[in-house]
Protein backbone atom coordinates (compact mmCIF):
# COMPACT_ATOMS: atom_id res chain seq x y z
CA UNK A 1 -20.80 3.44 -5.99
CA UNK A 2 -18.05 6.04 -5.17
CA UNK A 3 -14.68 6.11 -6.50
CA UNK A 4 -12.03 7.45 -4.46
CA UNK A 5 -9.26 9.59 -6.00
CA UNK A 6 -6.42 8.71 -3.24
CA UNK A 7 -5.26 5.20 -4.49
CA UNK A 8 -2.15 4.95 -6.96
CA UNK A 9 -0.84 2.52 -9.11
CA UNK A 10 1.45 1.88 -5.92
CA UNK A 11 -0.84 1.38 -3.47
CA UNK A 12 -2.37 -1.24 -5.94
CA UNK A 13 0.61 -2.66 -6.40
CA UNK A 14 1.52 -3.27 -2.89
CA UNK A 15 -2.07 -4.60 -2.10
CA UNK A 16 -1.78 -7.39 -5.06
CA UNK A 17 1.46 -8.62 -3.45
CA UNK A 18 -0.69 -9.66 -0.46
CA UNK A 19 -4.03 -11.16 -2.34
CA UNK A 20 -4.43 -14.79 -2.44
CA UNK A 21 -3.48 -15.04 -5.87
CA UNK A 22 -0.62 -12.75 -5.92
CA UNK A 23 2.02 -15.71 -6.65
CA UNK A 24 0.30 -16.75 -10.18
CA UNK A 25 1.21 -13.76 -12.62
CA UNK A 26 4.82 -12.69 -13.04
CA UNK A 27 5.61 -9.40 -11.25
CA UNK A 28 6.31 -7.75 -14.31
CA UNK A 29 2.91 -8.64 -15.88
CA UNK A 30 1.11 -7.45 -12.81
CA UNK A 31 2.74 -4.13 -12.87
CA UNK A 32 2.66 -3.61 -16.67
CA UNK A 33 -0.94 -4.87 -18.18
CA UNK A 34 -2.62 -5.13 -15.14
CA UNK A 35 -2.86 -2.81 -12.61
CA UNK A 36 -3.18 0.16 -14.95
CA UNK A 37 -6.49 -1.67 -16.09
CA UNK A 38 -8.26 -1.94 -12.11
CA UNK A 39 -10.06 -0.03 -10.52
CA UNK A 40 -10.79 0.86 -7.06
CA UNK A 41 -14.55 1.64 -5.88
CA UNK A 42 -16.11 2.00 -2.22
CA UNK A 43 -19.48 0.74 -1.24
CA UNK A 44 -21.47 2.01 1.72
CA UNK A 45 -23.33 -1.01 4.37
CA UNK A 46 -25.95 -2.11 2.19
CA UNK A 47 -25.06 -1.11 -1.04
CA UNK A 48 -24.94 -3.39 -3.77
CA UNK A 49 -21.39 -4.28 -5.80
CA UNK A 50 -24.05 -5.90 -8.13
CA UNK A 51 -27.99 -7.12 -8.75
CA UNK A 52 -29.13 -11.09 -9.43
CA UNK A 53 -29.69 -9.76 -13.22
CA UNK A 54 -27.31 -7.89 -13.67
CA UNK A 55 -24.64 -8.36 -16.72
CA UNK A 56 -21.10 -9.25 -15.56
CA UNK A 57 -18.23 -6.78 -16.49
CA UNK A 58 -15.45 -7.67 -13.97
CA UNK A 59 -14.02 -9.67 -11.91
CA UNK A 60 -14.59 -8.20 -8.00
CA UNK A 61 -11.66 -8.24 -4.73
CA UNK A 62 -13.02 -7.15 -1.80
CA UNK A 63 -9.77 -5.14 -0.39
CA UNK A 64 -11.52 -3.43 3.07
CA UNK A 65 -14.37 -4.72 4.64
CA UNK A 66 -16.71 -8.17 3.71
CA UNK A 67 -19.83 -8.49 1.24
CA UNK A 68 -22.39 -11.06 1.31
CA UNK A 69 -23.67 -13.12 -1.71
CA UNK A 70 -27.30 -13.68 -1.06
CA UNK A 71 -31.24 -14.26 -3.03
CA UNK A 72 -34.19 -12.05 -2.43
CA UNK A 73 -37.16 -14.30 -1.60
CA UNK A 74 -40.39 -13.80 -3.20
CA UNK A 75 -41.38 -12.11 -0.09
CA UNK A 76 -38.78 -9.84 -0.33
CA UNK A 77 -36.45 -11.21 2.65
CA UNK A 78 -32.38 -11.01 1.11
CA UNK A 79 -31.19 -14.90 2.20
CA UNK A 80 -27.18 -15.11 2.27
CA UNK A 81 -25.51 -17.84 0.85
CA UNK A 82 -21.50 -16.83 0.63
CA UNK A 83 -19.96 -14.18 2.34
CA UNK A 84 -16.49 -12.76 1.20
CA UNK A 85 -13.90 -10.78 3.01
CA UNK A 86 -10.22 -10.46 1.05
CA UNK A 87 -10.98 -12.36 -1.66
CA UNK A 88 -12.46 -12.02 -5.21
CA UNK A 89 -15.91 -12.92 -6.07
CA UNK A 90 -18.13 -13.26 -9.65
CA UNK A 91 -15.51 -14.93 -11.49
CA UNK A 92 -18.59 -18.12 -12.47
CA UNK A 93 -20.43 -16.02 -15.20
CA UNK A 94 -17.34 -14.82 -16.91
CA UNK A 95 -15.82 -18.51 -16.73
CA UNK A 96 -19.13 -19.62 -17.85
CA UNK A 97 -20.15 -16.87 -20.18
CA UNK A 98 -23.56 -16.27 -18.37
CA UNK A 99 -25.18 -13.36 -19.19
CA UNK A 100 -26.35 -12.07 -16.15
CA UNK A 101 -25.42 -12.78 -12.55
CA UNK A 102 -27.75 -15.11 -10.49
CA UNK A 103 -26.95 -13.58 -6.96
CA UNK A 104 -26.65 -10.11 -5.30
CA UNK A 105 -23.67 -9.08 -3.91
CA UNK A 106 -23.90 -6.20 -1.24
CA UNK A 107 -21.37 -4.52 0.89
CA UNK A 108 -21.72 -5.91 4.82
CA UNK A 109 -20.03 -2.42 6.06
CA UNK A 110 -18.21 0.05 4.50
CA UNK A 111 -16.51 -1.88 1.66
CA UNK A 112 -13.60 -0.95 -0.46
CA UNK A 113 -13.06 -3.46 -3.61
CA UNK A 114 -11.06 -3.20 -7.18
CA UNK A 115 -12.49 -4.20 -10.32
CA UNK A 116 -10.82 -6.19 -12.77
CA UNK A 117 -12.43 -5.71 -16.26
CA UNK A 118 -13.82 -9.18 -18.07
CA UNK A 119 -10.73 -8.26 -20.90
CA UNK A 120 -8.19 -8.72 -18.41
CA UNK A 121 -9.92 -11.74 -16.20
CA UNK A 122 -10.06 -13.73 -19.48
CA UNK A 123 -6.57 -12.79 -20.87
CA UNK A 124 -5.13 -14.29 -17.48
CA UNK A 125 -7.16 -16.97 -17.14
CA UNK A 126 -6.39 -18.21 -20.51
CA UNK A 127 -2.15 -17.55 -20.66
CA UNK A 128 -1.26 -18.44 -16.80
CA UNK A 129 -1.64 -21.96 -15.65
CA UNK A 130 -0.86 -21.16 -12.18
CA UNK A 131 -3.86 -18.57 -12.86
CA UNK A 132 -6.38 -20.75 -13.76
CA UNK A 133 -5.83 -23.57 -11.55
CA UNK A 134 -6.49 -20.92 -8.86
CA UNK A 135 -9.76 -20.32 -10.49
CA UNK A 136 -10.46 -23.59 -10.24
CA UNK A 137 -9.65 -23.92 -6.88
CA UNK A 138 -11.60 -20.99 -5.93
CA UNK A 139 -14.81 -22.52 -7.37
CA UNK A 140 -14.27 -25.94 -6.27
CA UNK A 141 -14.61 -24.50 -2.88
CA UNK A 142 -17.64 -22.46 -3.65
CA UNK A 143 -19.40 -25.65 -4.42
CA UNK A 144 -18.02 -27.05 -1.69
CA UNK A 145 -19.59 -24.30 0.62
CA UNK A 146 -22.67 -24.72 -0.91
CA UNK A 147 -23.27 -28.28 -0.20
CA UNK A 148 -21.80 -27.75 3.34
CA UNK A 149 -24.38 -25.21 4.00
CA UNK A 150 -27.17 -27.82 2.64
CA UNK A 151 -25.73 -30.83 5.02
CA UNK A 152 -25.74 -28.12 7.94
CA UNK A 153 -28.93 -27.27 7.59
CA UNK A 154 -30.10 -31.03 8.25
CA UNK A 155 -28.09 -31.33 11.30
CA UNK A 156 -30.42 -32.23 14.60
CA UNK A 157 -28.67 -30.27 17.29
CA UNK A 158 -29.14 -26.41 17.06
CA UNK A 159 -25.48 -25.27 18.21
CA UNK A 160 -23.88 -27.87 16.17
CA UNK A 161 -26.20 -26.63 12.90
CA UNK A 162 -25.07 -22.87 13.93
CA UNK A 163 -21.22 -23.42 13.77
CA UNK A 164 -21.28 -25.90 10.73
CA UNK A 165 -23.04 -23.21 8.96
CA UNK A 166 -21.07 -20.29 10.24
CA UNK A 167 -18.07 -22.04 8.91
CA UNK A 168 -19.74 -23.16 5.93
CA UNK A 169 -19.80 -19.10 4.99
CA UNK A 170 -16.02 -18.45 6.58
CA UNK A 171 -14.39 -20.72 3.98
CA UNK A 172 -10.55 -20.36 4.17
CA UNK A 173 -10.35 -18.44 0.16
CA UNK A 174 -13.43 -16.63 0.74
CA UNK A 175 -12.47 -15.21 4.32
CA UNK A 176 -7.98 -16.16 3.69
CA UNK A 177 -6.74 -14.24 6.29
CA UNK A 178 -7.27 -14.99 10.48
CA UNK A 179 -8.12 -11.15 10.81
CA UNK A 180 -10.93 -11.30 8.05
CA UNK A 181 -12.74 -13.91 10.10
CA UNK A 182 -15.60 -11.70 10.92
CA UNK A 183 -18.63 -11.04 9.36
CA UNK A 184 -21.75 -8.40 10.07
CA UNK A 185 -24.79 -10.15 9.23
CA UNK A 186 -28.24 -9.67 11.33
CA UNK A 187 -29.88 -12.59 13.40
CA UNK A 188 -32.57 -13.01 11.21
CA UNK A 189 -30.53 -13.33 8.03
CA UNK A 190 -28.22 -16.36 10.06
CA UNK A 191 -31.56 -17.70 11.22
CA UNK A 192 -33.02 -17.96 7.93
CA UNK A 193 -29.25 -19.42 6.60
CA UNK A 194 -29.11 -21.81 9.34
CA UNK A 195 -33.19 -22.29 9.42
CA UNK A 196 -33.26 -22.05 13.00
CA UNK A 197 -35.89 -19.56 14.96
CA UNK A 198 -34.20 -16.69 16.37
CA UNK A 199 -34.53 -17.86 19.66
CA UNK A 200 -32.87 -20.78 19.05
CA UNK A 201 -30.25 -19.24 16.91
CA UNK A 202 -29.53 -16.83 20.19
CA UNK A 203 -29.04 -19.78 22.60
CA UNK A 204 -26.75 -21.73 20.09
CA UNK A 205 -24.67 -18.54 19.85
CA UNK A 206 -24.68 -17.85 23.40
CA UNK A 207 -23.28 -21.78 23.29
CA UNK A 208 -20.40 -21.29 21.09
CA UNK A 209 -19.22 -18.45 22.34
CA UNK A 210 -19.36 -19.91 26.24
CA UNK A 211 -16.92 -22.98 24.62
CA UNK A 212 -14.69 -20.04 23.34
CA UNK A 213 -14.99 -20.53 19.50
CA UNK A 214 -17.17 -17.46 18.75
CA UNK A 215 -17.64 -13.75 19.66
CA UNK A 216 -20.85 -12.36 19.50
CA UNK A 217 -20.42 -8.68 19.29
CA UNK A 218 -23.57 -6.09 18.18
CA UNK A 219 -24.51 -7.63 14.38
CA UNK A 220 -20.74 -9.19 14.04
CA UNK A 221 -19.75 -12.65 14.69
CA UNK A 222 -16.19 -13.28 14.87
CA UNK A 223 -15.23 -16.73 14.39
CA UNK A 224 -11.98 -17.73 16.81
CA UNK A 225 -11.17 -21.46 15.77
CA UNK A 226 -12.96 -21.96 12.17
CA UNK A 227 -11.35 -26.15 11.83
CA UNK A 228 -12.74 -26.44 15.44
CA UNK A 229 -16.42 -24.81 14.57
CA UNK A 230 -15.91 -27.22 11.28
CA UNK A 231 -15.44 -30.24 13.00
CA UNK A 232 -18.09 -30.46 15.81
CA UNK A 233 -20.29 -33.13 15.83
């Protein structure tokens, strides 16, 4: 993990007003007790923000570029299960006081995120209503994703399976702005997410992006009309 030495309070401050949760701490608050306590880190493609076993210290927002959340199989394959580009992720084992997280969370590309420490996290979450009903939002659609990505993975037709699944992953907090709609992940990793063969998983995609709701660019899929991909059937 590298730190970079060109970001100011200021250019923290100006990111914050544009994060998804910007509107549920006063200004004031922000500027004074918060910011001074984050910090900003960068992550190279492939490098991990944090290990399944590791204890949590902070709360992560992913600021430039996306990171998946995924399990390493007993055969050492990494399986993704959430992927998250401008949001915040590992806020469940500081809500829930777990003592180490149960997924890895690696940088999909070149990643820049701030770190918010546990002190601060639970000092918010516990003196700004607007705050924690956020959190709760947040989470509600984690679990949400999660059993989306389980009904998905039952569905009979393969290009149908493919998009439910790919916008199972681009969930509207997890991925909140059109832009960030993107993500880098390989054709085995979607294959084993989607439980498709690779061959299959290549025709579905070629599918979706011939009825104009995909891109398929070299190990990037850019999702053009998520509520569309959502509500095939």
């Amino acid at each position: 993990m590298n730190q970079p030495k060109s970001w100011t309070q200021h250019d923290l401050y100006a990111h914050w007003r544009e994060c998804i949760w910007a509107d549920c701490i006063p200004a004031d608050v922000m500027q004074a007790e918060v910011l001074p306590q984050l910090r900003v880190h960068c992550y190279q493609p492939g490098q991990a923000l944090w290990l399944r076993g590791d204890a949590p210290t902070a709360w992560v927002g992913v600021m430039g570029g996306a990171a998946k959340l995924c399990l390493t199989t007993a055969e050492g394959r990494a399986v993704t299960v959430g992927c998250t580009a401008g949001s915040w992720i590992g806020e469940a084992p500081l809500i829930l006081g777990a003592a180490r997280h149960s997924c890895d969370a690696v940088a999909l590309h070149t990643l820049t995120a701030v770190s918010m420490p546990r002190s601060c996290f639970d000092h918010l979450r516990c003196n700004y209503l607007a705050f924690g009903l956020f959190l709760q939002e947040l989470m509600a659609e984690r679990n949400q994703q999660l059993m989306d990505l389980v009904a998905a993975q039952q569905e009979g037709n393969t290009p149908v399976k493919v998009a439910k699944c790919l916008a199972a992953l681009l969930t509207p907090r997890n991925f909140p702005t059109p832009q960030s709609r993107e993500i880098q992940v390989s054709q085995g990793e979607l294959s084993e997410l989607c439980q498709v063969s690779r061959s299959r998983l290549s025709e579905a995609l070629s599918t979706l992006e011939a009825q104009g709701l995909i891109h398929v660019g070299y190990r990037r899929i850019k999702v053009l009309d998520w509520n569309a991909m959502r509500g095939l059937v």
